[in-house]
Protein backbone atom coordinates (compact mmCIF):
# COMPACT_ATOMS: atom_id res chain seq x y z
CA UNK A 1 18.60 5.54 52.15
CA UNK A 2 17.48 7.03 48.74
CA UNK A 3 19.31 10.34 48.07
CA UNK A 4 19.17 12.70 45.58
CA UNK A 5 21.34 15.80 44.83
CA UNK A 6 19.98 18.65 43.13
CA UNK A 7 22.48 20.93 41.60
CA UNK A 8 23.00 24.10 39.64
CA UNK A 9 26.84 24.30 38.61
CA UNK A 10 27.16 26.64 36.09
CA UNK A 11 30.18 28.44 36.01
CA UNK A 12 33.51 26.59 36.86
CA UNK A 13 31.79 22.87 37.99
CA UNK A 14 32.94 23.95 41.92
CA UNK A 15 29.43 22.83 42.87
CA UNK A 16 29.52 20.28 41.26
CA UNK A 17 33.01 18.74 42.37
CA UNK A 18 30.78 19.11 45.69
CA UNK A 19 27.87 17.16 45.05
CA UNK A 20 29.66 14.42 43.48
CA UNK A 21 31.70 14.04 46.72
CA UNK A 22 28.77 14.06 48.99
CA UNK A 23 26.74 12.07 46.33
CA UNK A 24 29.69 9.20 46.91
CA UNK A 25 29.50 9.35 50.58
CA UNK A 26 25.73 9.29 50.34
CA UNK A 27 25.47 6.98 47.72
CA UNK A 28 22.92 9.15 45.53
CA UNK A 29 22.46 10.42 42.22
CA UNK A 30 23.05 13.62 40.99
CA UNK A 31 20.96 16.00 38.74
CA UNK A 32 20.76 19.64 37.16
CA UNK A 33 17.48 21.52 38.09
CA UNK A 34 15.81 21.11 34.83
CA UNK A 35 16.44 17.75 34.97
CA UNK A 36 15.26 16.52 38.74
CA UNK A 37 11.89 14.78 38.92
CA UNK A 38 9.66 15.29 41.22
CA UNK A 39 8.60 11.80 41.59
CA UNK A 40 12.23 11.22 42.68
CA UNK A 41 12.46 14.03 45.46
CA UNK A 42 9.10 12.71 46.93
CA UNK A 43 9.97 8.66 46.64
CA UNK A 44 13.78 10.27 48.26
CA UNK A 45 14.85 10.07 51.93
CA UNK A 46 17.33 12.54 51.59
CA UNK A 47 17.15 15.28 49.19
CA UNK A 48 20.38 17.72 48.87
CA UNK A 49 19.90 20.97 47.02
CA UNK A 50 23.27 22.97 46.03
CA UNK A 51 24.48 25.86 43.73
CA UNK A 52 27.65 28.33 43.37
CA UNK A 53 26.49 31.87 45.03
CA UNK A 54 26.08 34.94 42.74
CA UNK A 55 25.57 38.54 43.69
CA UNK A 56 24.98 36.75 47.06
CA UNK A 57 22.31 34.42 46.71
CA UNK A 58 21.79 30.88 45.17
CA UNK A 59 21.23 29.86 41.33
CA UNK A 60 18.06 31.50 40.19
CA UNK A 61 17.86 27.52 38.71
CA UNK A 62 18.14 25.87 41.82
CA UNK A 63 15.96 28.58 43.91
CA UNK A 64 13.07 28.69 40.77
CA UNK A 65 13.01 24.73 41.07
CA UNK A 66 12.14 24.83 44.40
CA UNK A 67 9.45 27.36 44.39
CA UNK A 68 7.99 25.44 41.80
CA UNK A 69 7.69 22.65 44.04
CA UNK A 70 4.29 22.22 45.55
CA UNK A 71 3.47 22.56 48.90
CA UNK A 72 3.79 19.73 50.62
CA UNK A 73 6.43 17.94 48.47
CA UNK A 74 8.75 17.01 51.00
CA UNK A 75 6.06 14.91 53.51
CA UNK A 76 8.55 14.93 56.17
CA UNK A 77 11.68 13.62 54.09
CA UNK A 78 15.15 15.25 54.92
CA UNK A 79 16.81 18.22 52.82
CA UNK A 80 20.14 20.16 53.11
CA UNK A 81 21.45 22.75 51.05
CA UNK A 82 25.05 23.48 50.18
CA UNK A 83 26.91 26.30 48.51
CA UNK A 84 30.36 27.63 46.88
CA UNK A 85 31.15 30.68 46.84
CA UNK A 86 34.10 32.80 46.34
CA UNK A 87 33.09 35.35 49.51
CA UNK A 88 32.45 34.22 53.35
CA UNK A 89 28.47 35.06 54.22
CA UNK A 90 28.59 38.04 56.20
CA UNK A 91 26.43 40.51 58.49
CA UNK A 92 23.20 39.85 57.61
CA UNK A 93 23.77 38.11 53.90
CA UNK A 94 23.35 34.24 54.47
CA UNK A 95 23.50 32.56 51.28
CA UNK A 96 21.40 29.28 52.16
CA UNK A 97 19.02 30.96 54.72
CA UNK A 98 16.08 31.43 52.22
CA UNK A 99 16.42 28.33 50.44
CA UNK A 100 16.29 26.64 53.85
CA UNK A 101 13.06 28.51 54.57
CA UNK A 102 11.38 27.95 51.23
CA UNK A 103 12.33 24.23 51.62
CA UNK A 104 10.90 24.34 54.63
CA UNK A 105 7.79 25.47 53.86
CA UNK A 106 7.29 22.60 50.88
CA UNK A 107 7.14 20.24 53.58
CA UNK A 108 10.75 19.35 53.91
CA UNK A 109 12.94 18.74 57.32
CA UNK A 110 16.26 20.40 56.56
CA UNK A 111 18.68 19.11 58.56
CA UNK A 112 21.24 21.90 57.44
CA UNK A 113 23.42 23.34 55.17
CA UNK A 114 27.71 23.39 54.05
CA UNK A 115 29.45 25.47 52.03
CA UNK A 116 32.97 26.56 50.93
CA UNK A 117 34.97 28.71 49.29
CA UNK A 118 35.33 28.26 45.50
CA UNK A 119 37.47 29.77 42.38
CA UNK A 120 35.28 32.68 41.67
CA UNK A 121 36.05 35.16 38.86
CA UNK A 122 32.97 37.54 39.21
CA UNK A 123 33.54 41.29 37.90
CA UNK A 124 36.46 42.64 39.62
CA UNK A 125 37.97 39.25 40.47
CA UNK A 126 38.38 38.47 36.97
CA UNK A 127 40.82 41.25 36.49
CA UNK A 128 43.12 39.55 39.24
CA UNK A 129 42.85 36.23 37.26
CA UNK A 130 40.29 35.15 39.82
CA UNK A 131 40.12 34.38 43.84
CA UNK A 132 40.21 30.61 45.44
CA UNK A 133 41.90 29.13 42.60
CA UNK A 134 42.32 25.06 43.01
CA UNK A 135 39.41 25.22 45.70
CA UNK A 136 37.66 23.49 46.23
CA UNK A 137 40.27 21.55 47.03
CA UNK A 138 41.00 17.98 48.50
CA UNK A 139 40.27 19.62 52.09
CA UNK A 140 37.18 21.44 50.77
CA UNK A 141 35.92 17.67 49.77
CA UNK A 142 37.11 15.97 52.62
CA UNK A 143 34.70 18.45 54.49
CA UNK A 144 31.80 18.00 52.37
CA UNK A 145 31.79 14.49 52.77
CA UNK A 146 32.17 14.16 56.64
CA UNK A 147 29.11 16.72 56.20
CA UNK A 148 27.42 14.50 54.20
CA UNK A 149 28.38 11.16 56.41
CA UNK A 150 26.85 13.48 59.49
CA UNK A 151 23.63 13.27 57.41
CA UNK A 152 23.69 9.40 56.45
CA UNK A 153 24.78 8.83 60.70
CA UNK A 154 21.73 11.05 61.54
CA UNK A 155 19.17 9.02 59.27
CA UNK A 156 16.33 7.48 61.29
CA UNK A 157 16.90 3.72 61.36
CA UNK A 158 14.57 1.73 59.31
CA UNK A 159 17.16 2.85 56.26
């Protein structure tokens, strides 16, 4: 199955340390927004798209990418998104609901989304040394590759 991981990690590499662990389960390649190709997504399978969540929504990278995207640029292949953040989603604030929609609207199936808490030190937090320090952690990972292992196990079977 050919995978690819599209990530903006920006602040403390927490989405990052994310991707690579799914990446490993998934056995895909990982790349920054300004460096994905679009050839790639469309020749992909599997197509991940993740960021760390400020002032409660995704990467203006990651989210600009894919409205840049053209319609139909996902022909059917499978997406997920994925997220770190230093807050829980709450009430009506979902952090991955309009990337899911967007993505969904270029044509791809998304077949979910993860996310987990991450060291954040965003205004106030910073004065506190931070929240979530050492996550994610080694539990953290462990989840985000069974999540990504759900995806592989869910792949249609000529891969």
């Amino acid at each position: 199955m050919r995978t690819v991981i599209v990530c903006a990690s920006v602040a403390h590499g927490n989405t990052r340390r994310v991707a690579d662990a799914m990446a490993e389960e998934l056995g895909a390649w990982v790349v920054a927004p300004g460096e994905a190709d679009r050839e790639d997504l469309a020749a992909a399978d599997l197509v991940g798209f993740g960021s760390g969540v400020f002032y409660g929504r995704l990467h203006r990278g990651l989210t600009g990418f894919a409205e840049a995207l053209p319609a139909g640029q996902g022909r059917g292949s499978r997406a997920f998104v994925f997220a770190t953040s230093g807050l829980p989603e709450f009430g009506a604030v979902h952090f991955t609901r309009p990337l899911v929609r967007l993505l969904d609207g270029r044509g791809y199936s998304v077949a979910g989304s993860f996310s987990c808490r991450a060291f954040d030190t965003w205004g106030p937090f910073r004065l506190v040394g931070g929240i979530h320090k050492n996550r994610p952690d080694g539990a953290d990972l462990s989840a985000a590759r069974a999540y990504a292992g759900r995806l592989r196990a869910q792949a249609p079977s000529q891969y």
